[in-house]
PDB file of N, CA and C in Angstrom:
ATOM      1  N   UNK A   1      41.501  23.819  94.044  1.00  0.00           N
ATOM      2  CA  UNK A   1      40.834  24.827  93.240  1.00  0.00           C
ATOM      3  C   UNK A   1      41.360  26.214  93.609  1.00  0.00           C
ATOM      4  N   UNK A   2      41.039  26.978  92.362  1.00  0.00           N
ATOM      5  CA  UNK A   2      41.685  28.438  93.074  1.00  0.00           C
ATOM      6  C   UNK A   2      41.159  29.150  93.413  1.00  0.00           C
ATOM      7  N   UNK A   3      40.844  30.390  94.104  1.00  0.00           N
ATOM      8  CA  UNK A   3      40.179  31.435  94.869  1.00  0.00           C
ATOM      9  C   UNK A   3      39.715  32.206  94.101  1.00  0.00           C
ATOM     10  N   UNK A   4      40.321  32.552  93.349  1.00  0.00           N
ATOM     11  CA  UNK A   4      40.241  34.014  92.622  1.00  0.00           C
ATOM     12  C   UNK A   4      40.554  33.861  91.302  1.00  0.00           C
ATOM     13  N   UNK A   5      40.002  34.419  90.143  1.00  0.00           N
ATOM     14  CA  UNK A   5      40.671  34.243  88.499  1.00  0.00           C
ATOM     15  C   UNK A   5      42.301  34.612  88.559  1.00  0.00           C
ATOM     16  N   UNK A   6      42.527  34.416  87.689  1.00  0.00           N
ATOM     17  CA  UNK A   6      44.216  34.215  87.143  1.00  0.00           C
ATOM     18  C   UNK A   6      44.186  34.590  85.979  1.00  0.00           C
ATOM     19  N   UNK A   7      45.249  35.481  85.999  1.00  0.00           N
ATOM     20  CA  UNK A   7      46.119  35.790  84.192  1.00  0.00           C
ATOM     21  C   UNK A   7      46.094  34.817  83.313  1.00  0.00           C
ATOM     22  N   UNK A   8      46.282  33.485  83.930  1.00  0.00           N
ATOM     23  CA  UNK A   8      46.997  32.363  82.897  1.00  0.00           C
ATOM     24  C   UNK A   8      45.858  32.094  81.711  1.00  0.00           C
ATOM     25  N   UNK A   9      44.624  32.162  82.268  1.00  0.00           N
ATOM     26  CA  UNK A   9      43.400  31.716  81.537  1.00  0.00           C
ATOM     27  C   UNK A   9      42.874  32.595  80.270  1.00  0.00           C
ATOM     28  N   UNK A  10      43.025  33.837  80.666  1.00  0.00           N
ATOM     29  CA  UNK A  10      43.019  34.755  79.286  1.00  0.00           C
ATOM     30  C   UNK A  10      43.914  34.636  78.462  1.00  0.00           C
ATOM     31  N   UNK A  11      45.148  34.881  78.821  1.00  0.00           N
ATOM     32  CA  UNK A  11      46.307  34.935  78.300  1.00  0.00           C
ATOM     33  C   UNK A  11      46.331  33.616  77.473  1.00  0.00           C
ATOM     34  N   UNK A  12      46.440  32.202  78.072  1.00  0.00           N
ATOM     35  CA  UNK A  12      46.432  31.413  77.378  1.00  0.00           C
ATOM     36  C   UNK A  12      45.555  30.967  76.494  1.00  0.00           C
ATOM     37  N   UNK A  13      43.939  31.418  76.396  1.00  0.00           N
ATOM     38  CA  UNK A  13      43.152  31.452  75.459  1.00  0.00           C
ATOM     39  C   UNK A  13      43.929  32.426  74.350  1.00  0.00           C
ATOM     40  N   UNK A  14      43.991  33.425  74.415  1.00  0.00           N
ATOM     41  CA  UNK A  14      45.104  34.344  73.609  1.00  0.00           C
ATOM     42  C   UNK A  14      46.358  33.880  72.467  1.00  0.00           C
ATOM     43  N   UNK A  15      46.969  33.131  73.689  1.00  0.00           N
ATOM     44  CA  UNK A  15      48.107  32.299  72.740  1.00  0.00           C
ATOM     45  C   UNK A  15      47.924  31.056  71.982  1.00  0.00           C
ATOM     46  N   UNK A  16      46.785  30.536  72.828  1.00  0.00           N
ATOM     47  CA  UNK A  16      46.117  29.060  72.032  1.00  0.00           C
ATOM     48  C   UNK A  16      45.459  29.841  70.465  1.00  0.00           C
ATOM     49  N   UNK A  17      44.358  30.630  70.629  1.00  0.00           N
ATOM     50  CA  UNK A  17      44.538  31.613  69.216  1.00  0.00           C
ATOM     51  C   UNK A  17      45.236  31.612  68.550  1.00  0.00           C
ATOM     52  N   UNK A  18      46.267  32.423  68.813  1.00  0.00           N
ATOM     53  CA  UNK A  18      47.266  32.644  67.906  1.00  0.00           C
ATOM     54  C   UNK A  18      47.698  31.147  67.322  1.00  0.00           C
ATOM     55  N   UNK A  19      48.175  30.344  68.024  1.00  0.00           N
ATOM     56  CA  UNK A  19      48.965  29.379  67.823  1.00  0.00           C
ATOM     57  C   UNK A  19      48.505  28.485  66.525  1.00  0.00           C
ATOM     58  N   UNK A  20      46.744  28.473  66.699  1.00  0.00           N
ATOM     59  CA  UNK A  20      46.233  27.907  66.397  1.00  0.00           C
ATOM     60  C   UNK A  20      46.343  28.411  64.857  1.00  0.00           C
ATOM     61  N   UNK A  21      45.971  29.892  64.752  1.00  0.00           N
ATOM     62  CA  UNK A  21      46.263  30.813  63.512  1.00  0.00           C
ATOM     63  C   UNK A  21      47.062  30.771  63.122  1.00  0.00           C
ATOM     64  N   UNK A  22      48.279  30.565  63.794  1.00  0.00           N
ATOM     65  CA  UNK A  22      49.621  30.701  62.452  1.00  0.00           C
ATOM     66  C   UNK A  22      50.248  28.796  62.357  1.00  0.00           C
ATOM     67  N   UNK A  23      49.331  28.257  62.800  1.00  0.00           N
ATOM     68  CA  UNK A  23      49.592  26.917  62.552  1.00  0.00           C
ATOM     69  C   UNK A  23      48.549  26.749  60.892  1.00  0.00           C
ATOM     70  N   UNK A  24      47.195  26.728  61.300  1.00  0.00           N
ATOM     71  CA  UNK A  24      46.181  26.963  60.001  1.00  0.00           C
ATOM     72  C   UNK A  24      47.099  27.722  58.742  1.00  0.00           C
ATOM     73  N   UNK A  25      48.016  28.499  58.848  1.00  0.00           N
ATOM     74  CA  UNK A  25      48.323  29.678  57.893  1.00  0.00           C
ATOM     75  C   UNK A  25      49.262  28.628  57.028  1.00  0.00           C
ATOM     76  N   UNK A  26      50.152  27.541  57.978  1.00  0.00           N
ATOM     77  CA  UNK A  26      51.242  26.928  57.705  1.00  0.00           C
ATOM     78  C   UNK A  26      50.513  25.463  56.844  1.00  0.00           C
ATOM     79  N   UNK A  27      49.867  25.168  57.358  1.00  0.00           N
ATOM     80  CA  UNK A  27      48.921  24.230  56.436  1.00  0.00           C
ATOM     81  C   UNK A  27      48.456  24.623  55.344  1.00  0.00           C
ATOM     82  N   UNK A  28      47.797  25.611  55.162  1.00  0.00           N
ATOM     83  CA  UNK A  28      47.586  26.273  53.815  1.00  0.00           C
ATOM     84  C   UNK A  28      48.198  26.546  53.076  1.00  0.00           C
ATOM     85  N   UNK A  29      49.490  27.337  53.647  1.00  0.00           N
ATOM     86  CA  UNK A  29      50.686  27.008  52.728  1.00  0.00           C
ATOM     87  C   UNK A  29      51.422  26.256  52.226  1.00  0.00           C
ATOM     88  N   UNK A  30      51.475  24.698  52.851  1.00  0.00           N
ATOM     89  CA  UNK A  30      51.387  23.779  52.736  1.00  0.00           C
ATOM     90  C   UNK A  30      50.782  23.092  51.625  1.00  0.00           C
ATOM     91  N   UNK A  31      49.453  23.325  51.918  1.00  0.00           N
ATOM     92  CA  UNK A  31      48.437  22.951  51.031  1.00  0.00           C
ATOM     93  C   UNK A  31      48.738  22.629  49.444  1.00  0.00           C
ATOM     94  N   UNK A  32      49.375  23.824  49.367  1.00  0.00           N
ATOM     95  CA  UNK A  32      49.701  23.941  47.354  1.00  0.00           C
ATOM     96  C   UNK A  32      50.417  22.862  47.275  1.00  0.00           C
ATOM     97  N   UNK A  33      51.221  21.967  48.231  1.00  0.00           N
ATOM     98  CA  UNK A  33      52.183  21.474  47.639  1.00  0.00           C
ATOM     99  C   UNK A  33      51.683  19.582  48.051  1.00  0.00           C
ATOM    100  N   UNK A  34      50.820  19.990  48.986  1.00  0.00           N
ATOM    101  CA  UNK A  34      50.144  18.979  49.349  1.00  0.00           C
ATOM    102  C   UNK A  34      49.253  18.191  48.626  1.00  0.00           C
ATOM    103  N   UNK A  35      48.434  19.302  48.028  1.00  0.00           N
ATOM    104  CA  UNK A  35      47.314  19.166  46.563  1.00  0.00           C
ATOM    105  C   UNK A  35      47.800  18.619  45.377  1.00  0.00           C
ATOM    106  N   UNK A  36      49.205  18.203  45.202  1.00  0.00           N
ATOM    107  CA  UNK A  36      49.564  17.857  44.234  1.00  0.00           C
ATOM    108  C   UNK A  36      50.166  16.058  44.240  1.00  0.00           C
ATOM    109  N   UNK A  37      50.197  16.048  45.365  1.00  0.00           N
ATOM    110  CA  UNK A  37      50.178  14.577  45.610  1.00  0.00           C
ATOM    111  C   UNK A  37      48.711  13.350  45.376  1.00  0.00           C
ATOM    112  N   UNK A  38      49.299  12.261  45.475  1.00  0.00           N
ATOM    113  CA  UNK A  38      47.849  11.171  45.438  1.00  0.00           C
ATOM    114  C   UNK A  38      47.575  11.530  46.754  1.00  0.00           C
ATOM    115  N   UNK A  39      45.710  11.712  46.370  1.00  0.00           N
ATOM    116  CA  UNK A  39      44.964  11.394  47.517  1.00  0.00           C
ATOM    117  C   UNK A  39      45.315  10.652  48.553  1.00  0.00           C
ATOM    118  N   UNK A  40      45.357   9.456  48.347  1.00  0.00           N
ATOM    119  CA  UNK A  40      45.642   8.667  49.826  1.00  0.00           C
ATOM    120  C   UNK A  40      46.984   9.073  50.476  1.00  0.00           C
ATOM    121  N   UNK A  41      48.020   9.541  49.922  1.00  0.00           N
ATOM    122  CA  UNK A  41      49.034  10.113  50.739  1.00  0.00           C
ATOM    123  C   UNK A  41      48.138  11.580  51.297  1.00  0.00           C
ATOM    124  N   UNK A  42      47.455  12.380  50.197  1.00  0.00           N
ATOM    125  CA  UNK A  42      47.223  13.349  50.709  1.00  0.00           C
ATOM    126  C   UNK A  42      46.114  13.446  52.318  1.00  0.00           C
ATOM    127  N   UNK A  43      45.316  12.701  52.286  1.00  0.00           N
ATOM    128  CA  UNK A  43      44.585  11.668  53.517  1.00  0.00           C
ATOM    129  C   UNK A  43      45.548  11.719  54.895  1.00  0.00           C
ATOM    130  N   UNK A  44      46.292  10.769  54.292  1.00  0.00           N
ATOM    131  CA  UNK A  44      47.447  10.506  55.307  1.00  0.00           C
ATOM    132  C   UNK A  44      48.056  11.980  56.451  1.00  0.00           C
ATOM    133  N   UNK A  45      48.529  12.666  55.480  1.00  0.00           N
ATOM    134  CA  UNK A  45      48.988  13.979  55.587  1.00  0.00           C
ATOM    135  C   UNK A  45      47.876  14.554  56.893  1.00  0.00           C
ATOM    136  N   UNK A  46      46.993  15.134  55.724  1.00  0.00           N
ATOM    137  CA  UNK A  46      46.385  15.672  56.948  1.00  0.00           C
ATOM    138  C   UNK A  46      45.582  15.212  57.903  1.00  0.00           C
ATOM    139  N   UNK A  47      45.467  13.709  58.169  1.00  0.00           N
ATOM    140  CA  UNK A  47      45.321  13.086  59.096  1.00  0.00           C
ATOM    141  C   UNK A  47      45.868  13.452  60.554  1.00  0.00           C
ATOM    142  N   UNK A  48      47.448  13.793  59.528  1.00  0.00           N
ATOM    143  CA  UNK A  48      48.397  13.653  61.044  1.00  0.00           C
ATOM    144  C   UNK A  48      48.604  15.246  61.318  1.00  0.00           C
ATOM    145  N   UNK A  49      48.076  15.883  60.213  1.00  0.00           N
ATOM    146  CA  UNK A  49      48.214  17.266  60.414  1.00  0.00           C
ATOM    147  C   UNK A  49      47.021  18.048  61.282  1.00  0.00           C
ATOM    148  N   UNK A  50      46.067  17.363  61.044  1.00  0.00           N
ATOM    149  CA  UNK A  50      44.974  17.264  61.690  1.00  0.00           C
ATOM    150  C   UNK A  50      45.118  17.084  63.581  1.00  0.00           C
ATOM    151  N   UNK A  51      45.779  15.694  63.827  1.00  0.00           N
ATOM    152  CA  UNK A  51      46.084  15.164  65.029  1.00  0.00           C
ATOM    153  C   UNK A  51      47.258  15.944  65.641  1.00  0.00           C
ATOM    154  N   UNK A  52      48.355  16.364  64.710  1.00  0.00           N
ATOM    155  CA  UNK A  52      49.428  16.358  66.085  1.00  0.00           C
ATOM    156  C   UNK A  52      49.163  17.658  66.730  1.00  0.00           C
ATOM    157  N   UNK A  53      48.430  18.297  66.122  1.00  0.00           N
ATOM    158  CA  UNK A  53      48.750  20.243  67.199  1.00  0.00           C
ATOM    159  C   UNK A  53      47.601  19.602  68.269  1.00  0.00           C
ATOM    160  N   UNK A  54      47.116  18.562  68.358  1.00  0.00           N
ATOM    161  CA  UNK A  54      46.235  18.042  69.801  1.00  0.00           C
ATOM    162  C   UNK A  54      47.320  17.807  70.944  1.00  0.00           C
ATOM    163  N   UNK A  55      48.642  17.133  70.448  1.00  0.00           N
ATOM    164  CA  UNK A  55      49.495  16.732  71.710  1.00  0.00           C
ATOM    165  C   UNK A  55      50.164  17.389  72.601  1.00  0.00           C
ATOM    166  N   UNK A  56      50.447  18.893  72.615  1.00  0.00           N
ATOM    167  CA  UNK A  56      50.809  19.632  73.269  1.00  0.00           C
ATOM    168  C   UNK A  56      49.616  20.204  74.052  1.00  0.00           C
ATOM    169  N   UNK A  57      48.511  20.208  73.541  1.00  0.00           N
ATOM    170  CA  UNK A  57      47.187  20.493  74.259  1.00  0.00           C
ATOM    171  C   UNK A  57      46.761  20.820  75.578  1.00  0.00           C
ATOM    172  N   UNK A  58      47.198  19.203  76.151  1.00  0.00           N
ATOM    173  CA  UNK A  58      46.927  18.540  77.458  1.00  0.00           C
ATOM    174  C   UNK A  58      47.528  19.693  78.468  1.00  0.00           C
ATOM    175  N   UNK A  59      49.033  19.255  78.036  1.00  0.00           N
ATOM    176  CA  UNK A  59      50.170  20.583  78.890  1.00  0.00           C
ATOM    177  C   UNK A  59      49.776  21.860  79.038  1.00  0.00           C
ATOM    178  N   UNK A  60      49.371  22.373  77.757  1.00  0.00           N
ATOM    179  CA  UNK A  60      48.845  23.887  77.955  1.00  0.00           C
ATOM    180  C   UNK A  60      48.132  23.943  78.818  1.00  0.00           C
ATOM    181  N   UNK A  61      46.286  23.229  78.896  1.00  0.00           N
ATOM    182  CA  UNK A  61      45.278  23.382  79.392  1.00  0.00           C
ATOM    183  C   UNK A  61      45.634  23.379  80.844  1.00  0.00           C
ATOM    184  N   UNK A  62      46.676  22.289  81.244  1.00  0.00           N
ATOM    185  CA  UNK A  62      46.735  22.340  82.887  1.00  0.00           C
ATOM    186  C   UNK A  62      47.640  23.375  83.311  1.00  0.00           C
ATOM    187  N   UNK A  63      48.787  23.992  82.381  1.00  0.00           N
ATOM    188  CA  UNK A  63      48.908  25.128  82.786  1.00  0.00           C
ATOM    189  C   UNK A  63      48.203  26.159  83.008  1.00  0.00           C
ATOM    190  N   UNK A  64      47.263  26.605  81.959  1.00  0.00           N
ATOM    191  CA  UNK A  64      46.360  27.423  82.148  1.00  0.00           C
ATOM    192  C   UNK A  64      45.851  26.961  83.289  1.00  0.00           C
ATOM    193  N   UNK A  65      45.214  25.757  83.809  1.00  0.00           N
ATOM    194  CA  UNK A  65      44.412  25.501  85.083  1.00  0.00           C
ATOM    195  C   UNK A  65      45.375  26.180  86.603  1.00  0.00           C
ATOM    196  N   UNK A  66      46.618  25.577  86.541  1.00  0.00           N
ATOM    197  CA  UNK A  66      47.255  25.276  87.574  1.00  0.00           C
ATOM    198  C   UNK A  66      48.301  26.043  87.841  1.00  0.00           C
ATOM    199  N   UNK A  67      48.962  26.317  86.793  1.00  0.00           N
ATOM    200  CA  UNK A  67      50.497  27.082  86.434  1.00  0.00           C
ATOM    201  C   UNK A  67      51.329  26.335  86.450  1.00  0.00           C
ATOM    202  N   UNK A  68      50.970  24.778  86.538  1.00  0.00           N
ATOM    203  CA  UNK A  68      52.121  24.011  86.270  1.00  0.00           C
ATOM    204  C   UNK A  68      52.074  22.915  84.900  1.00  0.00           C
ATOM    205  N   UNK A  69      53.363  22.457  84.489  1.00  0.00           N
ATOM    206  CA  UNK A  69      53.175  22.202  82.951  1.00  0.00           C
ATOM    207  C   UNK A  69      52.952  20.402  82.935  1.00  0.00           C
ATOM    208  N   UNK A  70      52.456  20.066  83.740  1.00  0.00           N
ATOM    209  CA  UNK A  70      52.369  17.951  84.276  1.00  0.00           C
ATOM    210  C   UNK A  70      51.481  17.690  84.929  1.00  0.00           C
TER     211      UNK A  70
END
């Protein structure tokens, strides 16, 4: 455990924000072209659009914890 607060934890709330914001922006833009497909592909879609910005997640969070990226 650590002693004292750390940069990493603001900062990376900060960039998780952002990230998160100009990911949402890219889906929406997306969207128009997405909306024009069948439902069940469209399902599909953001299923996985939904899931994948979770997999880098893990890495961030323990950086933020630790400063290391594993």
């Amino acid at each position: 455990m650590r002693d004292g607060p750390t940069w990493r934890i603001p900062v990376g709330i900060l960039a998780l924000l952002f990230a998160i914001m100009i990911y949402a922006v890219g889906v929406m833009w997306a969207g128009q072209w997405i909306g024009q497909l069948h439902v069940l592909l469209q399902t599909a879609i953001y299923l996985v659009l939904g899931i994948i910005w979770l997999l880098p997640l893990r890495r961030f969070l323990i950086w933020m914890e630790t400063g290391r990226w594993g």
